[in-house]
N, C-alpha and C. Protein backbone atom coordinates (compact mmCIF):
# COMPACT_ATOMS: atom_id res chain seq x y z
N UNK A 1 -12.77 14.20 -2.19
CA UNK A 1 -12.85 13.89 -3.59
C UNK A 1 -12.27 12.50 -3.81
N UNK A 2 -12.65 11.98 -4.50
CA UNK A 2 -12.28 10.44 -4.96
C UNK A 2 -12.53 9.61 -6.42
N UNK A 3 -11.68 9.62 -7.41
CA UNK A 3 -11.71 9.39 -8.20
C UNK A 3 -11.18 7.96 -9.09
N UNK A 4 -11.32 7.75 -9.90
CA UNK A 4 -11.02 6.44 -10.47
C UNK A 4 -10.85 6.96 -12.37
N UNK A 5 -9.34 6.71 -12.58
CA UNK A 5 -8.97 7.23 -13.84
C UNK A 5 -8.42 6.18 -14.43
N UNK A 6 -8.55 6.43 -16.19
CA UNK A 6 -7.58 6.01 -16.83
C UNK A 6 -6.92 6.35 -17.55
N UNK A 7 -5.17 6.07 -17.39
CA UNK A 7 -4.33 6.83 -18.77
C UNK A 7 -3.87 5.37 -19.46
N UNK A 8 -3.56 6.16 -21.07
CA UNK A 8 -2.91 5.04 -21.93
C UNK A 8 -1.74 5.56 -21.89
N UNK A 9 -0.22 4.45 -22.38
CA UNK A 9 0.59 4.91 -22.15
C UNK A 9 1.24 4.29 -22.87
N UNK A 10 2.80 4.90 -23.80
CA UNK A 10 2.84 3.71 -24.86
C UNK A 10 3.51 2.12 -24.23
N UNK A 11 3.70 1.32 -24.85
CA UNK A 11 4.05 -0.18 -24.13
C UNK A 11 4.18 -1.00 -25.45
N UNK A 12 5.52 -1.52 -25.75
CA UNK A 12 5.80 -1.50 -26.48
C UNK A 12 5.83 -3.32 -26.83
N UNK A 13 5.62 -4.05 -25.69
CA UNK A 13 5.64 -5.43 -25.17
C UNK A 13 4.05 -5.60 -25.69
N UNK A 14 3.23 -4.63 -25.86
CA UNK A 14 1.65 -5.35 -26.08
C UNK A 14 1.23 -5.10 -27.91
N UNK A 15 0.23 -5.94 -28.29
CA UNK A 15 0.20 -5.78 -29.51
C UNK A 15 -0.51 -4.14 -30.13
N UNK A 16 -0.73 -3.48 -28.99
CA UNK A 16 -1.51 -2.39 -29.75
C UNK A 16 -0.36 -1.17 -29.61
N UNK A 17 0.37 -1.49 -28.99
CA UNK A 17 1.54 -0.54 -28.66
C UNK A 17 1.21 0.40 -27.57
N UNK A 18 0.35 -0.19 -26.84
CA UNK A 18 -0.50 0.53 -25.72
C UNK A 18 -1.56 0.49 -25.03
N UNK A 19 -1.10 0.81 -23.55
CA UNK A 19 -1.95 -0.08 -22.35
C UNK A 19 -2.26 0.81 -21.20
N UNK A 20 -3.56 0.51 -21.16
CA UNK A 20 -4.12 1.61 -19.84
C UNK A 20 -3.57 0.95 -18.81
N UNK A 21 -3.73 2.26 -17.78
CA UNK A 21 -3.11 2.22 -16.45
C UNK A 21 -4.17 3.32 -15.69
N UNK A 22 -5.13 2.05 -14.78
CA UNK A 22 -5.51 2.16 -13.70
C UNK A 22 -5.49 3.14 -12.65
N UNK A 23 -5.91 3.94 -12.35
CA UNK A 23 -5.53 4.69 -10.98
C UNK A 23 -6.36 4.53 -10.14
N UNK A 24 -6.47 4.93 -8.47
CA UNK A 24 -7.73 5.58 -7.55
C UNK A 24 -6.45 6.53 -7.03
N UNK A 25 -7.62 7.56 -7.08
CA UNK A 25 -6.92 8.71 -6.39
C UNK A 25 -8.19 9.20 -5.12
N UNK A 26 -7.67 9.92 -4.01
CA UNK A 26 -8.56 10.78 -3.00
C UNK A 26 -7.99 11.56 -2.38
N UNK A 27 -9.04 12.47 -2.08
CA UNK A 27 -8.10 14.12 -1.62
C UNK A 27 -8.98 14.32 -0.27
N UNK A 28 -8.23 14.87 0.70
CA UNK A 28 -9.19 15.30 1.76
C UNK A 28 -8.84 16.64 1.92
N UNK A 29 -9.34 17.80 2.26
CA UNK A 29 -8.79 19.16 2.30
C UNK A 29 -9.82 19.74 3.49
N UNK A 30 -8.96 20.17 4.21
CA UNK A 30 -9.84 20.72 5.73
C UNK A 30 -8.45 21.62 6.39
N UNK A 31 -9.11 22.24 7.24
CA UNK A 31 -8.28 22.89 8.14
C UNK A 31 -7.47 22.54 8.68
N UNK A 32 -7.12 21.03 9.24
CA UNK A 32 -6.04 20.09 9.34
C UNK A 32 -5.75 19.66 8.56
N UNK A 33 -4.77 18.89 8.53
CA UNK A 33 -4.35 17.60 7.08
C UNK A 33 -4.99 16.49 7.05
N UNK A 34 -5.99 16.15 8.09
CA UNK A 34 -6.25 15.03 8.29
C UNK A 34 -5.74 13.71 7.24
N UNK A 35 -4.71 13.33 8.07
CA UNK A 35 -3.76 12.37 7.19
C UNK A 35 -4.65 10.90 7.78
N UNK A 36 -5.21 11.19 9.08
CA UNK A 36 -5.79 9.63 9.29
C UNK A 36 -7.01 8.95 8.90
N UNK A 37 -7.87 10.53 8.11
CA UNK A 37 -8.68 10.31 7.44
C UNK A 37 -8.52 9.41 5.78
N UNK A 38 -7.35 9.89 5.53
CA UNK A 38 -6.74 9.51 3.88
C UNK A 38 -6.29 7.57 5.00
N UNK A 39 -5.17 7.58 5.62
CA UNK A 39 -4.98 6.42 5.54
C UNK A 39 -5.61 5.95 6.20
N UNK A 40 -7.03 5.73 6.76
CA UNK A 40 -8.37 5.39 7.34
C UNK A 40 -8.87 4.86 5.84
N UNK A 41 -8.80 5.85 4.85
CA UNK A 41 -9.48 5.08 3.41
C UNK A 41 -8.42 3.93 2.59
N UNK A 42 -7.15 4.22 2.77
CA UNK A 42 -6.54 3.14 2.45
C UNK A 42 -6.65 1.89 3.42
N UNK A 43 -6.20 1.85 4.97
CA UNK A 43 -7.14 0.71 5.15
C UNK A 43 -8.40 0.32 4.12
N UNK A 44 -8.91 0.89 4.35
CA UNK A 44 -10.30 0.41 3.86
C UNK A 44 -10.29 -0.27 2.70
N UNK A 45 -9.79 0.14 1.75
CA UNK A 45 -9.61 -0.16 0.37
C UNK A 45 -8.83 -1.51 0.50
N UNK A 46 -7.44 -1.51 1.14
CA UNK A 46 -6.96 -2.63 1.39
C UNK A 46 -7.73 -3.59 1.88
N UNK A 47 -8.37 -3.41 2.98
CA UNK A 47 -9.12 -4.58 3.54
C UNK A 47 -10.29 -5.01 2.77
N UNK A 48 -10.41 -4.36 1.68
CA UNK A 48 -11.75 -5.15 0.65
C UNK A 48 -10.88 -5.74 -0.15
N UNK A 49 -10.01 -5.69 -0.63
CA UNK A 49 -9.14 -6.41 -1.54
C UNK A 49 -8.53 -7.45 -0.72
N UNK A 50 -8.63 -7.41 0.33
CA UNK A 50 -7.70 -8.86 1.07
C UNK A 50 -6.54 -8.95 1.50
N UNK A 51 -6.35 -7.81 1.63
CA UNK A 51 -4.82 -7.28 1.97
C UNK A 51 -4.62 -6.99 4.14
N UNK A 52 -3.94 -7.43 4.39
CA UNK A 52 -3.88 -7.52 5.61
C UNK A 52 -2.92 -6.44 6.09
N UNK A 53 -2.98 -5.51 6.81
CA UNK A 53 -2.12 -4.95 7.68
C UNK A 53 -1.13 -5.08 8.93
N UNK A 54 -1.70 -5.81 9.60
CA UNK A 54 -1.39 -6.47 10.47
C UNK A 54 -0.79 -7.84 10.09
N UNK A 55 -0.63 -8.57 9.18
CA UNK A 55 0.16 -9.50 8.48
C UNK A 55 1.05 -9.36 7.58
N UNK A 56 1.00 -7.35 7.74
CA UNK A 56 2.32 -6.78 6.79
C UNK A 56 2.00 -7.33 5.13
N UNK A 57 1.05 -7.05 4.71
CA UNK A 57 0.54 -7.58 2.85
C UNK A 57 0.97 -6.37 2.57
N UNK A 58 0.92 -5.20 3.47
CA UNK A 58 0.70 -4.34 2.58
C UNK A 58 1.37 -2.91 3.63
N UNK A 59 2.50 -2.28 3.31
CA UNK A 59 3.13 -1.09 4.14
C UNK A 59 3.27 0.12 4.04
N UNK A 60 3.18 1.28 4.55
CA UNK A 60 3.96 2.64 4.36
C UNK A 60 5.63 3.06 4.42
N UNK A 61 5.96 3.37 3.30
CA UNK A 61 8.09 3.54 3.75
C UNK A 61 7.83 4.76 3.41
N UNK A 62 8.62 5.70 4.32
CA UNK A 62 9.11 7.04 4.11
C UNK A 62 9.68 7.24 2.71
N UNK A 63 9.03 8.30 2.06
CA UNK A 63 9.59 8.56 0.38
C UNK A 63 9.68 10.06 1.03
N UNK A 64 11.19 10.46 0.69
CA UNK A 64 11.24 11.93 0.78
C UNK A 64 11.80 12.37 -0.51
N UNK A 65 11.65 11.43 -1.51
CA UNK A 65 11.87 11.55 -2.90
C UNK A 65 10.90 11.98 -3.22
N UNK A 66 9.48 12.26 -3.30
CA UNK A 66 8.44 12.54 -3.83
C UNK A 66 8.23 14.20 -3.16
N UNK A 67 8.09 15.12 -4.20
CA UNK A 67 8.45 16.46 -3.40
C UNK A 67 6.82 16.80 -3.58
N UNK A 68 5.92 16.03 -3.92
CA UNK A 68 4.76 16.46 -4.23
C UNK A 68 4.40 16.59 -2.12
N UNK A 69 4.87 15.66 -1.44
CA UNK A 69 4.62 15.72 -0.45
C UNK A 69 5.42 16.61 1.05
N UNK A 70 5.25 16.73 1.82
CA UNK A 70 5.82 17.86 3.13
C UNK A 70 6.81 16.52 3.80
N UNK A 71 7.78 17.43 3.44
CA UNK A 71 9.49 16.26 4.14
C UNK A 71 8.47 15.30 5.02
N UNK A 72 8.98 14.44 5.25
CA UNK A 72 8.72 13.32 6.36
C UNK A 72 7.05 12.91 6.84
N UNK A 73 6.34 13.66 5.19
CA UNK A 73 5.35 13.52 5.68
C UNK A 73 4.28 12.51 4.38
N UNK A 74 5.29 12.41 3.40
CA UNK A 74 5.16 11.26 2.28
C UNK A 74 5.74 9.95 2.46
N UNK A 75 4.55 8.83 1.71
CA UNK A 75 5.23 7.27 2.35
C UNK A 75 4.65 7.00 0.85
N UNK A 76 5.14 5.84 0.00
CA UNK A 76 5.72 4.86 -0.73
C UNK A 76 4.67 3.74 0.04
N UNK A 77 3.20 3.16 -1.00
CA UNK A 77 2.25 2.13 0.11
C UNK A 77 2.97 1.08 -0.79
N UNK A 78 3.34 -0.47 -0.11
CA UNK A 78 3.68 -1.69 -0.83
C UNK A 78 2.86 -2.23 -0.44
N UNK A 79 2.47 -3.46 -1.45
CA UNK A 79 1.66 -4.14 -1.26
C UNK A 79 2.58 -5.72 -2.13
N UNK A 80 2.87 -6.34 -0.82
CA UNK A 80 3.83 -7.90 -1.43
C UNK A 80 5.11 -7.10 -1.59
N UNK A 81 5.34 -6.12 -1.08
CA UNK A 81 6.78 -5.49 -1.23
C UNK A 81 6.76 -4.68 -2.49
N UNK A 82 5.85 -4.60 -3.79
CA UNK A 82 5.65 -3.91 -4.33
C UNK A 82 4.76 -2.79 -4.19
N UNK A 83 6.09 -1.67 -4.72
CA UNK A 83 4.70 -0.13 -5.16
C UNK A 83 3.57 -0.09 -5.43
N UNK A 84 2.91 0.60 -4.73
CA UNK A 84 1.44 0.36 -6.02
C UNK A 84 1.08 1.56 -6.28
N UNK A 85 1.78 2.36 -4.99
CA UNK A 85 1.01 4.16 -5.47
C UNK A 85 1.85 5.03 -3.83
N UNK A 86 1.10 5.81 -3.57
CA UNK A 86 1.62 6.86 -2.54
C UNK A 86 0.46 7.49 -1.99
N UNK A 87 1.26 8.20 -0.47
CA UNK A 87 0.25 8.64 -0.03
C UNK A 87 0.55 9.67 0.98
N UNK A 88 -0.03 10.94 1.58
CA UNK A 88 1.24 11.77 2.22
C UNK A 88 0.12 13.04 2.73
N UNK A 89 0.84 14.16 2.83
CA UNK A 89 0.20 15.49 3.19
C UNK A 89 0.65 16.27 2.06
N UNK A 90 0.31 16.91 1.08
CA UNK A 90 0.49 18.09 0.13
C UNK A 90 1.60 18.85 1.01
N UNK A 91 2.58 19.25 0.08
CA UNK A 91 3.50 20.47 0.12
C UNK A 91 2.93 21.65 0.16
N UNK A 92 3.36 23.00 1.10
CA UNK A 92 2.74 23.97 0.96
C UNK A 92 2.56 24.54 -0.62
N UNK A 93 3.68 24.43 -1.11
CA UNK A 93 4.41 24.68 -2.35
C UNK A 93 3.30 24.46 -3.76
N UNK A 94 2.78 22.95 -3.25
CA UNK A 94 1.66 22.58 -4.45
C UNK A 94 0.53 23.39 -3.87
N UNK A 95 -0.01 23.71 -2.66
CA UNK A 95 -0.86 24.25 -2.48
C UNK A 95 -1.19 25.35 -2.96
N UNK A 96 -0.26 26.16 -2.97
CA UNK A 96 -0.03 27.95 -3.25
C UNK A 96 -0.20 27.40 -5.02
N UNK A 97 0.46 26.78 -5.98
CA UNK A 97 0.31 26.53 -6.67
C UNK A 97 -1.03 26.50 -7.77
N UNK A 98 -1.31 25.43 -6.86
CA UNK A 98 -3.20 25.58 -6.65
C UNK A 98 -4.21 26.35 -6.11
N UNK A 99 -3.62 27.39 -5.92
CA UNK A 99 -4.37 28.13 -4.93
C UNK A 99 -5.30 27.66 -3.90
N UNK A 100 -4.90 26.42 -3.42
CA UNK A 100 -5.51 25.91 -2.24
C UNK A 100 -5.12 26.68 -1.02
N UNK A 101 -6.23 27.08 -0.11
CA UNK A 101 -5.79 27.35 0.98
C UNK A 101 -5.54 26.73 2.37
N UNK A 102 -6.16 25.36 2.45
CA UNK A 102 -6.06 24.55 3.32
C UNK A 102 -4.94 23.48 3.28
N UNK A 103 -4.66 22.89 4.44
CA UNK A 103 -3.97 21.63 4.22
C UNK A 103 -5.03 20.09 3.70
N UNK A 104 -3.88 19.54 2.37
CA UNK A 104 -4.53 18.55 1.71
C UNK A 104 -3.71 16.88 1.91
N UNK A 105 -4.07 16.01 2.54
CA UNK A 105 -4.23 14.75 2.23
C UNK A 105 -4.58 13.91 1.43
N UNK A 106 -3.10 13.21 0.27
CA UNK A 106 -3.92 12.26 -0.59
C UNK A 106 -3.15 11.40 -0.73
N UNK A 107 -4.04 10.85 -1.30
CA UNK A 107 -3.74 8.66 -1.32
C UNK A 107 -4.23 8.62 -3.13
N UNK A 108 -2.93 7.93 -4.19
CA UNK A 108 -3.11 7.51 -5.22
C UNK A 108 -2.39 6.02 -5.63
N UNK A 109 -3.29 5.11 -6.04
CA UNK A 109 -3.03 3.76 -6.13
C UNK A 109 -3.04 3.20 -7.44
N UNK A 110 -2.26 2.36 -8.23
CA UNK A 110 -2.38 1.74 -8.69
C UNK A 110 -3.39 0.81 -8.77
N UNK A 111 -4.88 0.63 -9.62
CA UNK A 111 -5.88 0.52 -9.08
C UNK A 111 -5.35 -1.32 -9.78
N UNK A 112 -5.02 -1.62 -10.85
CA UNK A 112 -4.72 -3.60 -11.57
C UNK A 112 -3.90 -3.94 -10.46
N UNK A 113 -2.69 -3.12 -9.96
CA UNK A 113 -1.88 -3.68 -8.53
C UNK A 113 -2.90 -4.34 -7.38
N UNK A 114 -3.39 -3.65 -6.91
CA UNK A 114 -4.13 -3.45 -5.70
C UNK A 114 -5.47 -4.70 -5.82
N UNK A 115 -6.08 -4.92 -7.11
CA UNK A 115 -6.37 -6.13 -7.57
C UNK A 115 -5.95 -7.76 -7.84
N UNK A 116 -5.14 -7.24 -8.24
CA UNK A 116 -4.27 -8.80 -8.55
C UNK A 116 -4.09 -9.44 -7.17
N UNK A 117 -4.20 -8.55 -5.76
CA UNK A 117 -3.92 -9.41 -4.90
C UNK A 117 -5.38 -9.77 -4.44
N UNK A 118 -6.32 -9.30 -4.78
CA UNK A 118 -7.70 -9.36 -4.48
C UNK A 118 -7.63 -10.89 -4.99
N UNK A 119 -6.90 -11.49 -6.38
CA UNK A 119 -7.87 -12.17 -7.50
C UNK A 119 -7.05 -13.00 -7.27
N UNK A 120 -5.70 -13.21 -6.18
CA UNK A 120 -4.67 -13.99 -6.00
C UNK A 120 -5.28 -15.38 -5.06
């Protein structure tokens, strides 16, 4: 699944008192977690925007703050040392939740972040 959303949110710095915010989100759900499938699509995404991996533009840091994800199995993506979004293996916890029965892989980005370095 792969999606592209927008929320408004209030912002109190702009004249309307409010400003959308960008997302891409993608889910992979299979019998594995396939986590290299999810960060196989973030490459990807990065490398159309101009973002280099191998020149460190853009990284994974361990977030074990984010409980949406399985301990040691959620990362924090930077891009210029800034956040732009996350990316990890689903918690059993959200799964049962959802009544998912498989293990799920997902990647959600700040979609104006992830641009600006495109347009840089």
């Amino acid at each position: 699944m792969f999606e592209v959303s927008d929320t408004v949110v209030k912002d109190a710095e702009t004249d309307t008192g409010a400003k959308n915010i960008r997302k891409i989100a993608a889910l992979v759900i299979d019998t594995a977690s396939n986590f290299e499938v999810i960060h196989g699509l973030l490459d990807l995404l990065m490398t159309k925007v101009g973002a280099d991996f191998a020149k460190r533009d853009y990284k994974l840091v361990e977030d074990n703050e984010d409980v949406r994800f399985f301990p040691t199995r959620g990362f924090s993506v930077l891009l210029n040392g800034i956040k732009i979004g996350s990316i990890g293996v689903i918690h059993p916890e959200v799964l049962g939740h959802f009544e998912l029965k498989y293990p799920v892989s997902a990647v959600e980005l700040d979609f104006d972040a992830m641009f600006t370095h495109f347009k840089a």
